[in-house]
Protein backbone atom coordinates (compact mmCIF):
# COMPACT_ATOMS: atom_id res chain seq x y z
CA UNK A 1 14.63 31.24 4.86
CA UNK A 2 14.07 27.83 3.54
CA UNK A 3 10.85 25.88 4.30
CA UNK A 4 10.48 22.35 4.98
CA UNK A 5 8.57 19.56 3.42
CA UNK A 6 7.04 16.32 5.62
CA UNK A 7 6.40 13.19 4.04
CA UNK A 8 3.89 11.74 5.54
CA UNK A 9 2.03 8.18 5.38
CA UNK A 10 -1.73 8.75 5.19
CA UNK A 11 -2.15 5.12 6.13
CA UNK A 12 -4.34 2.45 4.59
CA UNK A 13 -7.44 4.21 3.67
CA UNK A 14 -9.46 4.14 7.20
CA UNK A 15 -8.91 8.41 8.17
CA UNK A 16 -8.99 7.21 12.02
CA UNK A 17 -5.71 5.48 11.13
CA UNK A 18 -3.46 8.47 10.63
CA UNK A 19 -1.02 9.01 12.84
CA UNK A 20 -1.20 12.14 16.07
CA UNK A 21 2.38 12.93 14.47
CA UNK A 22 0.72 13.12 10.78
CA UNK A 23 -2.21 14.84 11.87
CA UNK A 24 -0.34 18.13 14.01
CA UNK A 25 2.13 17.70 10.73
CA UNK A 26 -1.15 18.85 8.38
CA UNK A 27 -2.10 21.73 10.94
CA UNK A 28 1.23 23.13 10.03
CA UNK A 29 1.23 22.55 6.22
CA UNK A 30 0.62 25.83 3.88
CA UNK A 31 0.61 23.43 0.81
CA UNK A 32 -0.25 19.57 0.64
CA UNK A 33 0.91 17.71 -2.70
CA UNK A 34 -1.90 14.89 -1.69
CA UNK A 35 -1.95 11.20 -3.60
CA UNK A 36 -4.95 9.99 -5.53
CA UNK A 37 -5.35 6.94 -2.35
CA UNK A 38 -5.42 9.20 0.01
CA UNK A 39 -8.84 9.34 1.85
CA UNK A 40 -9.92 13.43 1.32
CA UNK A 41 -11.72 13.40 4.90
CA UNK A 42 -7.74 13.97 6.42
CA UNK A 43 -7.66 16.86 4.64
CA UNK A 44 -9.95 18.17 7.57
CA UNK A 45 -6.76 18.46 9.60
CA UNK A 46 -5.51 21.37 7.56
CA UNK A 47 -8.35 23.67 6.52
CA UNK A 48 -5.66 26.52 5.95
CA UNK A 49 -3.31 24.63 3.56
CA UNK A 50 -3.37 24.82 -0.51
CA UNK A 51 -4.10 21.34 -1.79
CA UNK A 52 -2.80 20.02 -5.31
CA UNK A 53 -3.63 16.87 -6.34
CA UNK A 54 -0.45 14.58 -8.21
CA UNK A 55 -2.13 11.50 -8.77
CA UNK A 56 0.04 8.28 -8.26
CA UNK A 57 -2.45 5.61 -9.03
CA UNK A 58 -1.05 2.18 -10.57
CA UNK A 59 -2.53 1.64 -13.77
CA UNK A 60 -3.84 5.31 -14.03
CA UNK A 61 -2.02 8.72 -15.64
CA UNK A 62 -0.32 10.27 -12.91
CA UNK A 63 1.74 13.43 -12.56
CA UNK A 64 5.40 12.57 -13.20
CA UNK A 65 7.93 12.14 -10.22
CA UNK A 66 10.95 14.33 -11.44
CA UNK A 67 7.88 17.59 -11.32
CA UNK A 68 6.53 16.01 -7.95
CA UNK A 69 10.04 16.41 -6.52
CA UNK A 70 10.56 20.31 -8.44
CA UNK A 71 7.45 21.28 -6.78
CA UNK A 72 8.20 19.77 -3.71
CA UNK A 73 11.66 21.67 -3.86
CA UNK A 74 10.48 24.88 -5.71
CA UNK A 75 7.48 25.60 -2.84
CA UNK A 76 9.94 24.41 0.60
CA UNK A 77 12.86 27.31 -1.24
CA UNK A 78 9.97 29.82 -0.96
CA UNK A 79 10.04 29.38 2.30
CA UNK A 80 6.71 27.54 2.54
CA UNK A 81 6.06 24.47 4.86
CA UNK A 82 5.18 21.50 2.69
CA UNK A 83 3.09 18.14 3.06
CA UNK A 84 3.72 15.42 0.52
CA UNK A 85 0.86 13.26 1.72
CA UNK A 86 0.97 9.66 0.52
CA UNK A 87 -0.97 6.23 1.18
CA UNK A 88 0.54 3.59 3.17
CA UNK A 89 3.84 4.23 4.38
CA UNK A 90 6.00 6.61 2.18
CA UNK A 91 9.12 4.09 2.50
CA UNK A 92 7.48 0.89 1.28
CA UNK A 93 6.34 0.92 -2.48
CA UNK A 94 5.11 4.90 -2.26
CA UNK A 95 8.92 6.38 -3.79
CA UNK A 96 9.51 8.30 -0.18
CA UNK A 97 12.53 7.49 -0.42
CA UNK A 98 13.27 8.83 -3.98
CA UNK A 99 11.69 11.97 -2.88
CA UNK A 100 13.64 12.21 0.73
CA UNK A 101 16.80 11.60 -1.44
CA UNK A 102 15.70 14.64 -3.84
CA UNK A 103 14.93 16.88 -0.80
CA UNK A 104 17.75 16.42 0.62
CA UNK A 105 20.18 16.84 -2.20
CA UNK A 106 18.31 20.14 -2.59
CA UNK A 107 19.41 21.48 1.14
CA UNK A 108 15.81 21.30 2.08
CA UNK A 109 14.65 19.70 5.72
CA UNK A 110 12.73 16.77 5.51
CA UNK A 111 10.80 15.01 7.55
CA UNK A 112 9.35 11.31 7.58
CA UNK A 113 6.50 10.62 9.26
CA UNK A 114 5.47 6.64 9.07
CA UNK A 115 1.96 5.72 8.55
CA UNK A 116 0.28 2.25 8.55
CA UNK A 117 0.70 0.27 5.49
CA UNK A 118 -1.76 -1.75 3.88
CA UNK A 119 0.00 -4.87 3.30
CA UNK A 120 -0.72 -4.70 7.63
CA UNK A 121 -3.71 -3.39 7.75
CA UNK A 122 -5.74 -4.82 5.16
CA UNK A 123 -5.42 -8.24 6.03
CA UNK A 124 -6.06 -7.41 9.93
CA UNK A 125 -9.27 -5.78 8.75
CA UNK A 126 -10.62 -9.17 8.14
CA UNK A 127 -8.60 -10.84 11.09
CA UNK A 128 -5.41 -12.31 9.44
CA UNK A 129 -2.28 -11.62 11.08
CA UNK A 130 0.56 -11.67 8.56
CA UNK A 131 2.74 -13.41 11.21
CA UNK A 132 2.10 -15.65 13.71
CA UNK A 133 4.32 -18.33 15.25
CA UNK A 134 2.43 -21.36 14.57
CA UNK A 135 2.12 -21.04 11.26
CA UNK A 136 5.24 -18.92 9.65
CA UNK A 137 8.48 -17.49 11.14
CA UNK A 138 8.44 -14.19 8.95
CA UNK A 139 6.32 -12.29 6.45
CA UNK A 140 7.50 -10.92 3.22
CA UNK A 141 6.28 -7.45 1.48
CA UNK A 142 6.71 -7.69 -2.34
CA UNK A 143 5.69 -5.78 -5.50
CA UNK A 144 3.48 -7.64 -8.35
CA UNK A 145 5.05 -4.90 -10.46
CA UNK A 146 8.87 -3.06 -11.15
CA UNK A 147 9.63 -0.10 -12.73
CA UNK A 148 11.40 -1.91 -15.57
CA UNK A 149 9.28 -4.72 -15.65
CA UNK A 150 11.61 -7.68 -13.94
CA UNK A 151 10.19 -10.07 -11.98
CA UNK A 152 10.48 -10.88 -8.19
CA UNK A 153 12.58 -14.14 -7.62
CA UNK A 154 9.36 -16.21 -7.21
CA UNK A 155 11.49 -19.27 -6.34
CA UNK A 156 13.58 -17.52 -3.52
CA UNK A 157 10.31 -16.40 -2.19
CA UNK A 158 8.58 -19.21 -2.22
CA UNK A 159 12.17 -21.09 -0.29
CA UNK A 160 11.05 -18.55 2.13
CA UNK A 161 8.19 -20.03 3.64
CA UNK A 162 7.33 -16.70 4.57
CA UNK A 163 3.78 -14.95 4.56
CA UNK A 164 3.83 -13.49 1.11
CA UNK A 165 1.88 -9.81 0.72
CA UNK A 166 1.99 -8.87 -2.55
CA UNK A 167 1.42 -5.02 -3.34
CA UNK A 168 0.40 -4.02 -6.54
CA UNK A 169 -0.20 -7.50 -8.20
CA UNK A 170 -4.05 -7.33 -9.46
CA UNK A 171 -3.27 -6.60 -12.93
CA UNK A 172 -0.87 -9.12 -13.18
CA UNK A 173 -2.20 -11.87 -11.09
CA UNK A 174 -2.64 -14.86 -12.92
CA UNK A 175 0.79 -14.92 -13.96
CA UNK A 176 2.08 -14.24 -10.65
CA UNK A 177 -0.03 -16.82 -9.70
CA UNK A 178 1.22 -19.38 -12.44
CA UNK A 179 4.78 -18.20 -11.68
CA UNK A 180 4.34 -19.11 -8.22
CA UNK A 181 3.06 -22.71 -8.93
CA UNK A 182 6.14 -23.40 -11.05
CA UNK A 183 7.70 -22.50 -8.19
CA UNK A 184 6.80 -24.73 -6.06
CA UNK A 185 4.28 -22.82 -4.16
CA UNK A 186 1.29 -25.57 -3.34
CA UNK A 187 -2.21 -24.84 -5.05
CA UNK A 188 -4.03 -25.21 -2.21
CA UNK A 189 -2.64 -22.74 0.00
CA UNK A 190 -4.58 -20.37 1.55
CA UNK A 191 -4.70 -17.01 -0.39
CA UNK A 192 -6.94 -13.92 0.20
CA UNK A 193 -7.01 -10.60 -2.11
CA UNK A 194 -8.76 -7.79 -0.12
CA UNK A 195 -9.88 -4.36 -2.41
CA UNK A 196 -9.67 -1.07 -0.63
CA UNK A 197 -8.96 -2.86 2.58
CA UNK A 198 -10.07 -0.35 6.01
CA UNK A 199 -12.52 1.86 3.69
CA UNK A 200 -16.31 1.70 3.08
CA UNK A 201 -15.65 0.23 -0.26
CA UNK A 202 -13.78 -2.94 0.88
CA UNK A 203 -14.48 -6.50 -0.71
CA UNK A 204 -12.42 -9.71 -0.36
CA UNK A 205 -12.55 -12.70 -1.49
CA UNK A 206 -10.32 -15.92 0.30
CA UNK A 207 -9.34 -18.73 -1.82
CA UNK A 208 -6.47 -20.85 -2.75
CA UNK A 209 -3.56 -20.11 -4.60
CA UNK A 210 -4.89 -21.55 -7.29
CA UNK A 211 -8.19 -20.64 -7.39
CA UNK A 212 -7.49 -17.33 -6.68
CA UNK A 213 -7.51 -15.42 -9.83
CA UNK A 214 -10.98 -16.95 -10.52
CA UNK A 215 -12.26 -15.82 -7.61
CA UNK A 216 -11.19 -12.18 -7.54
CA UNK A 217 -12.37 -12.19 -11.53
CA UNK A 218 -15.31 -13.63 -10.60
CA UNK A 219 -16.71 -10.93 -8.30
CA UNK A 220 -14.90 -8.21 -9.93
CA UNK A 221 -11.98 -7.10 -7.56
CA UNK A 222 -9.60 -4.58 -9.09
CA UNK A 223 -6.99 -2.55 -7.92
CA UNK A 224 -6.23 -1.08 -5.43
CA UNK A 225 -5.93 -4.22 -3.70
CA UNK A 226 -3.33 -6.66 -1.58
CA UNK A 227 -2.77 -9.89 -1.92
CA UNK A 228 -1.65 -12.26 0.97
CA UNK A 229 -0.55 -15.98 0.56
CA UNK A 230 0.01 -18.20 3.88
CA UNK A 231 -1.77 -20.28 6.21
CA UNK A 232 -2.15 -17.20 8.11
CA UNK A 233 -5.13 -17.04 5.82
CA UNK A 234 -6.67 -19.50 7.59
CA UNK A 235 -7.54 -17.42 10.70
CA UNK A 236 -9.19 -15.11 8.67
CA UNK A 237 -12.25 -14.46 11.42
CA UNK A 238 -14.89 -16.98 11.44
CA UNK A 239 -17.99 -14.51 12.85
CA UNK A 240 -16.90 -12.69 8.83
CA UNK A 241 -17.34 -15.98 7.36
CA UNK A 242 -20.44 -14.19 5.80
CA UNK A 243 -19.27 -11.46 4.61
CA UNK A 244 -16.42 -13.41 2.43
CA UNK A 245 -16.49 -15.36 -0.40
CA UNK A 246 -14.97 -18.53 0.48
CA UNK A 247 -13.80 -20.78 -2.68
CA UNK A 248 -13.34 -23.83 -2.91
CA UNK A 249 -9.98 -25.58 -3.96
């Protein structure tokens, strides 16, 4: 008899921000195929499951999708019950969905189970809601980078006038940043990039637009990181004032 595999969303980095449905999920699991992100204290849920590490880090060698997927495929035909444990949210930037699609066309079950994304959570770690009616009728979740290297439609984005959360985007941020000011995108609006947002290890800075990319090379912020542009970034709480590093314009 066939397996099944769960893909499940790990959430931002915090381990108290897993889902209940994740974590009975893991106490079910005889093998977890577990993302470098991925905070190793979940992996307290499921002291009886094999764990194999696949990488997935931007910037970083990783193990190759197509032998994620076999594996995936290869341990659920055995019969086994399989976690593929990723950060975030599986269906926004983490390939779930190339990997449901691959299950699936196998005959295996699958299961999704959501988890908390960063683009939320990070910026709500330091009090900035990525909507709010006074200042923006939508927010927008983009990637700073594409598998084949195309840019996102700065222009349309910008039209928008939506909060803009950019995943993935350190590496390439002072073009972004440059391709958003030909855009039309005004220099001085609020902008915030916040490293390893919900962990131990976070650091932020909030800026402007323009400013931004000094700011973040300035104290040294690298990936993994999110990067949110909107006035929303004005709320960002006062009492943490401290622990920021405003810049000016």
């Amino acid at each position: 008899m066939a397996g099944k595999v769960f893909l499940i969303g790990a959430g931002p980095g915090d381990p108290d921000l897993i889902t209940l449905k994740a974590v009975k999920a893991l106490q079910t699991a005889e093998v977890i195929l577990i993302d470098d992100l991925v905070n190793r204290a979940l992996l307290a849920h499921a002291p009886q499951a094999r764990v194999v590490e696949v990488g997935k880090r931007g910037g970083c060698k990783s193990t190759p999708q197509h032998f994620i997927n076999r594996m995936m495929i290869a341990l659920a035909t055995q019969g086994q019950t399989v976690v593929r444990l990723k950060g975030g949210d599986p269906f926004l930037f983490g390939r779930g969905g190339e990997e449901m699609q691959a299950i699936q066309q196998a005959g295996i079950s699958v299961e999704i189970v959501p988890g908390i994304t960063s683009g939320i959570a990070a910026p709500a770690s330091i009090g900035i809601p990525v909507t709010h009616r006074e200042f923006t009728h939508g927010v927008t979740f983009v990637t700073g980078h594409t598998q084949n290297g195309e840019k996102p439609d700065w222009q349309a984005l910008v039209a928008g006038g939506t909060t803009l959360v950019i995943y993935m985007g350190m590496k390439y941020l002072s073009a972004i940043v440059t391709d958003l000011l030909e855009a039309g995108m005004a220099s001085d609006l609020p902008a915030a990039a916040i490293q390893q947002g919900t962990t131990d290890q976070q650091r932020q800075v909030v800026s402007t637009l323009a400013a931004l990319p000094a700011a973040v090379k300035q104290e040294g912020l690298e990936s993994p990181a999110i990067i949110v542009l909107g006035e929303v970034v004005r709320l960002a709480r006062q009492e943490a004032l401290s622990e920021l590093i405003a810049v000016a314009a």
